[in-house]
C-alpha atoms as a PDB file:
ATOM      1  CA  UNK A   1      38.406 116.407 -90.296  1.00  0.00           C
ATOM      2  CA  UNK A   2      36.592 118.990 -88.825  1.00  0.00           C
ATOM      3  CA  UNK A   3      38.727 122.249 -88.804  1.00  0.00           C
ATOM      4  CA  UNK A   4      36.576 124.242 -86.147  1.00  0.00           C
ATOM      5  CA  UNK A   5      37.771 121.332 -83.565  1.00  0.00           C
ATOM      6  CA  UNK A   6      41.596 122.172 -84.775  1.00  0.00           C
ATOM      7  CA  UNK A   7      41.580 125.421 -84.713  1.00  0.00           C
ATOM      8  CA  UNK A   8      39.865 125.629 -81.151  1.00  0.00           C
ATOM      9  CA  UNK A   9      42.382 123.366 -79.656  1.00  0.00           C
ATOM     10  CA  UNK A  10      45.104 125.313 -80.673  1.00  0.00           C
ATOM     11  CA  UNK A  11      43.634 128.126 -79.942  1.00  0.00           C
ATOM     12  CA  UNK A  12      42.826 126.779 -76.280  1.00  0.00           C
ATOM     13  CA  UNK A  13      46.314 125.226 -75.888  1.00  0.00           C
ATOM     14  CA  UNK A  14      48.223 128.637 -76.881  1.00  0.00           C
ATOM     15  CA  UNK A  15      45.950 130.897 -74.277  1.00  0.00           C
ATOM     16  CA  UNK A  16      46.907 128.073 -71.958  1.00  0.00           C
ATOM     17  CA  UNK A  17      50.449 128.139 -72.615  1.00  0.00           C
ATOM     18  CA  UNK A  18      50.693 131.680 -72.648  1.00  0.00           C
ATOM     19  CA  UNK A  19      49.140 132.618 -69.780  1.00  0.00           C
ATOM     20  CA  UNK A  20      51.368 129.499 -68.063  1.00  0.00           C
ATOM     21  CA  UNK A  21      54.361 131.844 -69.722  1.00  0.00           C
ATOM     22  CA  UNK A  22      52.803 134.720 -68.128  1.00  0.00           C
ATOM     23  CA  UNK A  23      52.368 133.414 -64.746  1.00  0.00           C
ATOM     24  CA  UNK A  24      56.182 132.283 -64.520  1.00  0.00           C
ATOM     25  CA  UNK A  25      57.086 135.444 -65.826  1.00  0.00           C
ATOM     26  CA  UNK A  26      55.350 137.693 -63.201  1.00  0.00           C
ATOM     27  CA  UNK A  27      56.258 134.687 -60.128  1.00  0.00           C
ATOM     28  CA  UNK A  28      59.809 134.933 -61.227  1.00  0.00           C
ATOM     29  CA  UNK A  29      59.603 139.302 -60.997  1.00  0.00           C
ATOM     30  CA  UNK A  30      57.818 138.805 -57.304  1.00  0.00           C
ATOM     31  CA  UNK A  31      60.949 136.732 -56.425  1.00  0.00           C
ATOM     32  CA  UNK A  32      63.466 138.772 -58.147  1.00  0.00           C
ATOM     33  CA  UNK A  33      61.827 142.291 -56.516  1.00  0.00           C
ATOM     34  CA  UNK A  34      61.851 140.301 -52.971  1.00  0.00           C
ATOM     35  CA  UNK A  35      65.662 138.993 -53.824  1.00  0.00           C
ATOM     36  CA  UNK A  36      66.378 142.957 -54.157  1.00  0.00           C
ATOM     37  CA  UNK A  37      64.301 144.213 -51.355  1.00  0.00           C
ATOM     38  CA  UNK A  38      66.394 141.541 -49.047  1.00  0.00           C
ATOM     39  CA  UNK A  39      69.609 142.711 -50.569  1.00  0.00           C
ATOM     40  CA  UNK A  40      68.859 146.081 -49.673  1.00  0.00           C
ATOM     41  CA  UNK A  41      67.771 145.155 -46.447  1.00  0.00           C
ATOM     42  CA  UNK A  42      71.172 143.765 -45.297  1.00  0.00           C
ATOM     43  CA  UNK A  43      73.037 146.636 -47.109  1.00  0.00           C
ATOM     44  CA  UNK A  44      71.447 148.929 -45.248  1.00  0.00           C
ATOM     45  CA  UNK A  45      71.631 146.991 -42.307  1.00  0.00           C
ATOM     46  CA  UNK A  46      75.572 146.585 -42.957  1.00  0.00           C
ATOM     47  CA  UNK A  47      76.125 150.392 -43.592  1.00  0.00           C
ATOM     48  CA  UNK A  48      74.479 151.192 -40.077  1.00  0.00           C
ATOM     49  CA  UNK A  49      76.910 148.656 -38.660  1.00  0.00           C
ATOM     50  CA  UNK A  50      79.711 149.718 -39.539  1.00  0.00           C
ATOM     51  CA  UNK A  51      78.668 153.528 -38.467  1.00  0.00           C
ATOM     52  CA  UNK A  52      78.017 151.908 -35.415  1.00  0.00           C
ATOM     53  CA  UNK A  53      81.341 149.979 -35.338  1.00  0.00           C
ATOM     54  CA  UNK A  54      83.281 153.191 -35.994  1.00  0.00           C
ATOM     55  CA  UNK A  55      81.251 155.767 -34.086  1.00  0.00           C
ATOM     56  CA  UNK A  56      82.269 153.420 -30.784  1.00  0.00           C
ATOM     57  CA  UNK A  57      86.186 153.355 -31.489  1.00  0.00           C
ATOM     58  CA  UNK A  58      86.037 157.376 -32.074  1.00  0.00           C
ATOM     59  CA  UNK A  59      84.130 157.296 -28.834  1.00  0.00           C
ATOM     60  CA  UNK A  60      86.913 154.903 -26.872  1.00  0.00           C
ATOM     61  CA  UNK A  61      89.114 157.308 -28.371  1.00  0.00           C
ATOM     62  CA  UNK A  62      87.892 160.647 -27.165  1.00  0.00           C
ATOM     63  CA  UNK A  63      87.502 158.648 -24.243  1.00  0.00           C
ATOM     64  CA  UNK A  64      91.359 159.362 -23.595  1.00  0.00           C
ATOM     65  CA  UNK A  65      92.638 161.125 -26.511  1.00  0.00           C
ATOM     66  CA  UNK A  66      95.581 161.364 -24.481  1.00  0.00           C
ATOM     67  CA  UNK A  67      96.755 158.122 -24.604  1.00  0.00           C
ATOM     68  CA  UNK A  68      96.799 157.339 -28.715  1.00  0.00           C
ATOM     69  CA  UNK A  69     100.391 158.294 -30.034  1.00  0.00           C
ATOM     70  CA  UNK A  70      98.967 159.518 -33.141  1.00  0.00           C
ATOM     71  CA  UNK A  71      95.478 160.533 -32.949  1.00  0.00           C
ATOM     72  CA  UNK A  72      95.152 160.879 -36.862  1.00  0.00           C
ATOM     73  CA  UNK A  73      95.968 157.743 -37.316  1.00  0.00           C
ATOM     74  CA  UNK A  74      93.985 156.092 -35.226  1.00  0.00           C
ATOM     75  CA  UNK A  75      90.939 158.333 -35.953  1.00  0.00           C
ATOM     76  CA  UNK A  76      91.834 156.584 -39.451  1.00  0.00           C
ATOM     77  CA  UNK A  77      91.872 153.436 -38.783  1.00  0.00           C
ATOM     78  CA  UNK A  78      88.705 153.485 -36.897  1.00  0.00           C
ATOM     79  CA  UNK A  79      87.021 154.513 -40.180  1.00  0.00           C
ATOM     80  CA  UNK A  80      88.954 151.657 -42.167  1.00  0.00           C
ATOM     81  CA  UNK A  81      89.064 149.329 -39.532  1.00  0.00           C
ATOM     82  CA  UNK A  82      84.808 149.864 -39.794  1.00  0.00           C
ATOM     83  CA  UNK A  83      84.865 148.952 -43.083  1.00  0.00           C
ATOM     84  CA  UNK A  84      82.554 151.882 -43.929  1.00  0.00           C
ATOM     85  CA  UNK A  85      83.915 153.152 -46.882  1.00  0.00           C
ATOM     86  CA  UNK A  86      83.383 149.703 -48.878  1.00  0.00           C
ATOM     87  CA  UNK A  87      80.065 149.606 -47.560  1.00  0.00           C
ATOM     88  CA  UNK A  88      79.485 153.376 -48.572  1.00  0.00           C
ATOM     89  CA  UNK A  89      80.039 152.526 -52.412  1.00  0.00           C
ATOM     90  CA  UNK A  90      77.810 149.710 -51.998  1.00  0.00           C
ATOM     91  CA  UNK A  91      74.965 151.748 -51.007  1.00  0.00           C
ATOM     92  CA  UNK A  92      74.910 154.404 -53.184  1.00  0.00           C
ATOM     93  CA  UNK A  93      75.095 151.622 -55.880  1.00  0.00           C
ATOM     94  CA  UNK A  94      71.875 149.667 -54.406  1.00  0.00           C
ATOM     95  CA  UNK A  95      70.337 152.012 -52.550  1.00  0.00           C
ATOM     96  CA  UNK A  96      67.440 154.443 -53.214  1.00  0.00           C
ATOM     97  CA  UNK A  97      67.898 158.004 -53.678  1.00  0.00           C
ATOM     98  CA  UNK A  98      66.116 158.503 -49.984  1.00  0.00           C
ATOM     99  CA  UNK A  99      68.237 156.509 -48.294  1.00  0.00           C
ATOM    100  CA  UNK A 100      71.434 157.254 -50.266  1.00  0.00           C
ATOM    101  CA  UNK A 101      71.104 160.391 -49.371  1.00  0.00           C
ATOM    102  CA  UNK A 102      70.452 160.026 -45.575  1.00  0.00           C
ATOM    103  CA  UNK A 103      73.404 157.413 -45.490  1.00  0.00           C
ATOM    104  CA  UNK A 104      76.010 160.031 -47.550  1.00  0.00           C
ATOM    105  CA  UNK A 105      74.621 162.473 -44.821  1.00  0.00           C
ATOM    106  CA  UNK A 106      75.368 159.787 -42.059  1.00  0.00           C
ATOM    107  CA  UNK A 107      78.493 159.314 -43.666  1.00  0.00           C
ATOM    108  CA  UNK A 108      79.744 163.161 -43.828  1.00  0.00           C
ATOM    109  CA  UNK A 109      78.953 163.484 -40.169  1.00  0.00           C
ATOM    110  CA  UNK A 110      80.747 160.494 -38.867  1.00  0.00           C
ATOM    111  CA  UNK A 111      83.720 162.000 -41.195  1.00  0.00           C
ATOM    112  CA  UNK A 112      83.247 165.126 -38.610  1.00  0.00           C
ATOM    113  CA  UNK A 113      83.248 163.838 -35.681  1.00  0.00           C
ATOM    114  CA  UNK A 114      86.453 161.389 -36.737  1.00  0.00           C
ATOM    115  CA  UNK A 115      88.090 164.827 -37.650  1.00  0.00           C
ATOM    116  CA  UNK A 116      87.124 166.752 -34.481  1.00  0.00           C
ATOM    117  CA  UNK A 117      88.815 163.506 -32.183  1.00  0.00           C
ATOM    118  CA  UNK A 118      91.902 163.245 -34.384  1.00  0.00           C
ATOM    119  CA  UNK A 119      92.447 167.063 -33.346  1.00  0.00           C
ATOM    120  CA  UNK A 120      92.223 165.889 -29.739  1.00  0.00           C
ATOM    121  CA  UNK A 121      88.418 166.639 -28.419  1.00  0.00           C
ATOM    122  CA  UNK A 122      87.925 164.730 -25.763  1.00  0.00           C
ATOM    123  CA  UNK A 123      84.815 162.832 -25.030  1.00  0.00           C
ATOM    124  CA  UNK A 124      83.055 165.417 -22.774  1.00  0.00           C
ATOM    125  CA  UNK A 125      84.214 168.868 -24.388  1.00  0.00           C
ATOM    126  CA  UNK A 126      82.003 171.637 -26.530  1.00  0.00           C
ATOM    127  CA  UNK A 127      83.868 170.588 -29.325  1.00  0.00           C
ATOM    128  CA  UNK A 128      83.253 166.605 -29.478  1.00  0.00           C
ATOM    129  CA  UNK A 129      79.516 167.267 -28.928  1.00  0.00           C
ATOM    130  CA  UNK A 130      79.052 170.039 -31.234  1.00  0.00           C
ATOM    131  CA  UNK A 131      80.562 167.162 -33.966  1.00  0.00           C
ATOM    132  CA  UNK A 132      78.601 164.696 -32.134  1.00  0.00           C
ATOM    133  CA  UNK A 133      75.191 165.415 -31.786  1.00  0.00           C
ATOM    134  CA  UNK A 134      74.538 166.574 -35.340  1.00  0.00           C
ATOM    135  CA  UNK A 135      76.018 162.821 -36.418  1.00  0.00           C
ATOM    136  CA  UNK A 136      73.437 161.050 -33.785  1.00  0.00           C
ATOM    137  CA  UNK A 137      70.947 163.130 -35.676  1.00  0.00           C
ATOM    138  CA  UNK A 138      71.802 162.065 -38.901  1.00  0.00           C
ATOM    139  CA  UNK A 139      71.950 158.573 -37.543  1.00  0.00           C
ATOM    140  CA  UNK A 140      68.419 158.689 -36.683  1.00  0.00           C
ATOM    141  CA  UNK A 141      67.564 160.283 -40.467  1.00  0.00           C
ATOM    142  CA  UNK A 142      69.369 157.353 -42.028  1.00  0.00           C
ATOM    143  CA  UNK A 143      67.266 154.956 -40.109  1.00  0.00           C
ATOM    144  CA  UNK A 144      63.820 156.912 -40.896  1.00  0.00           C
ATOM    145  CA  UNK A 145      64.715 156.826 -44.535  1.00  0.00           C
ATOM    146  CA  UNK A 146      65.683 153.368 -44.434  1.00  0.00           C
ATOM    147  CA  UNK A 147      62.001 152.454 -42.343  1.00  0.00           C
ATOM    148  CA  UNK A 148      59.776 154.540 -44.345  1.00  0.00           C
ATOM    149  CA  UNK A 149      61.178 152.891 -47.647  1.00  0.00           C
ATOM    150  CA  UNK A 150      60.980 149.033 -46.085  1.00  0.00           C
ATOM    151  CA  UNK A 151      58.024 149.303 -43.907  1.00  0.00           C
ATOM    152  CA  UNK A 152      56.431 153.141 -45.216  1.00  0.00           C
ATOM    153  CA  UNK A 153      55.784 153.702 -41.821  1.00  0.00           C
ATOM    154  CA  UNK A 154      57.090 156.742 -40.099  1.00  0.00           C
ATOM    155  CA  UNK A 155      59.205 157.002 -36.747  1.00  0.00           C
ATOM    156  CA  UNK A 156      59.282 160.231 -35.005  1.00  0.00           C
ATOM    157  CA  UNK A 157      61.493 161.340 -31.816  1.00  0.00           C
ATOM    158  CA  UNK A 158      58.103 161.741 -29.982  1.00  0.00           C
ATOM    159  CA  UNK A 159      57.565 158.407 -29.986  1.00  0.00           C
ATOM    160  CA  UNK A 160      60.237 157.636 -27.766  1.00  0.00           C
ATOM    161  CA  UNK A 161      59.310 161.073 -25.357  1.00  0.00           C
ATOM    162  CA  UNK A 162      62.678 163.409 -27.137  1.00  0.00           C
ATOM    163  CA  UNK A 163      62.286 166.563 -28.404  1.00  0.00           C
ATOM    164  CA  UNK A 164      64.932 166.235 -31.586  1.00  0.00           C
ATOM    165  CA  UNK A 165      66.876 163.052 -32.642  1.00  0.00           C
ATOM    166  CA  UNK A 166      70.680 164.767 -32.118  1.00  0.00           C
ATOM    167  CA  UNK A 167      70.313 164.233 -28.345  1.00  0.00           C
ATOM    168  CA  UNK A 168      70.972 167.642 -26.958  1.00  0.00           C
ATOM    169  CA  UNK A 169      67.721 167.926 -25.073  1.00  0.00           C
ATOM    170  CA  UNK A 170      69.193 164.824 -23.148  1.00  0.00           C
ATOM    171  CA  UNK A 171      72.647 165.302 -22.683  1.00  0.00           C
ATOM    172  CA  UNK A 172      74.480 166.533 -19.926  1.00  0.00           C
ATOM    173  CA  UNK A 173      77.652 167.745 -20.943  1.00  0.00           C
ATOM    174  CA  UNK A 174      75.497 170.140 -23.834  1.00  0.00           C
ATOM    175  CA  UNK A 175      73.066 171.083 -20.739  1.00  0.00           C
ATOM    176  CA  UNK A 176      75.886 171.990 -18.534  1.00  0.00           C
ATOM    177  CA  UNK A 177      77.579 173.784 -21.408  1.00  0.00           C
ATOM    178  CA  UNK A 178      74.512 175.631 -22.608  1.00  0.00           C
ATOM    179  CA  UNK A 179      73.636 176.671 -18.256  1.00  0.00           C
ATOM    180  CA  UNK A 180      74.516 180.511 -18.149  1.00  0.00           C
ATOM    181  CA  UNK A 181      78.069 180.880 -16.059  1.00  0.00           C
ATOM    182  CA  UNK A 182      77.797 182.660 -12.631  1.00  0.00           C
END
């Protein structure tokens, strides 16, 4: 028996095997990472959602504040109805710091504006828009973070002709507000 033919078939069949092993190993990480990246995807996706989902009821709200028996509570239920908080915790668990950050500012802001309807601003007062516009600002941060970390390309409020991404350069109750008084 010739050892030197032996030894270099075992020799070839473990570099075969192992590099087999090591193939697997990295395909099954390239799935896993894509698994997470889609995971984050729709979490991200689902916390702007429910934002969304939220902002409108406080909107329909300040719409008439009037008309709500208990402005509190329905300021309250917009937030629960939204789901947000559920999808709030999810975030900061999967999220990256970036974007955890940007949604927990998000987050804070809607958490104004809710406050400044339950006390009864209406939709086209100083005092909804001054809770407003910062929110539609963060808004637009969240969705920057969340664009640069999926895509790493960068969106800026030029690119759709604004000067800022609150809104007040384009709004017309802040533009009346902000005209001097004669």
């Amino acid at each position: 028996m010739d050892w030197g033919t032996l030894v270099a078939t075992v020799s070839g069949g473990s570099i075969a095997i192992s590099g087999t092993v090591l193939a697997d190993y990295l395909r099954h990480r390239r799935e896993d990472d894509r698994g997470a990246g889609a995971r984050r995807r729709a979490l991200y996706l689902d916390f702007i959602r429910a934002a969304g989902v939220c902002h409108a009821r406080l909107r329909r709200i300040a719409q008439d504040p009037d008309a709500e028996v208990d402005l509190e509570a329905a300021t309250r239920a917009a937030m629960d109805d939204a789901g947000i908080h559920e999808v709030r915790e999810s975030l900061f668990l999967e999220a990256t710091t970036a974007v955890a950050g940007a949604g927990q500012t998000m987050f804070e802001r809607l958490r104004t504006l809710r406050r400044v309807v339950a006390e009864g601003a209406a939709q086209d007062s100083p005092a909804f828009h001054d809770a407003y516009h910062p929110y539609i600002g963060a808004v637009w941060a969240y969705r920057v973070a969340v664009r640069r970390e999926l895509e790493g390309q960068p969106l800026s409020p030029a690119e759709f002709g604004w000067a800022d991404w609150d809104g007040t350069d384009r709004c017309a109750v802040c533009r009346q507000t902000a005209a001097p008084r004669i």
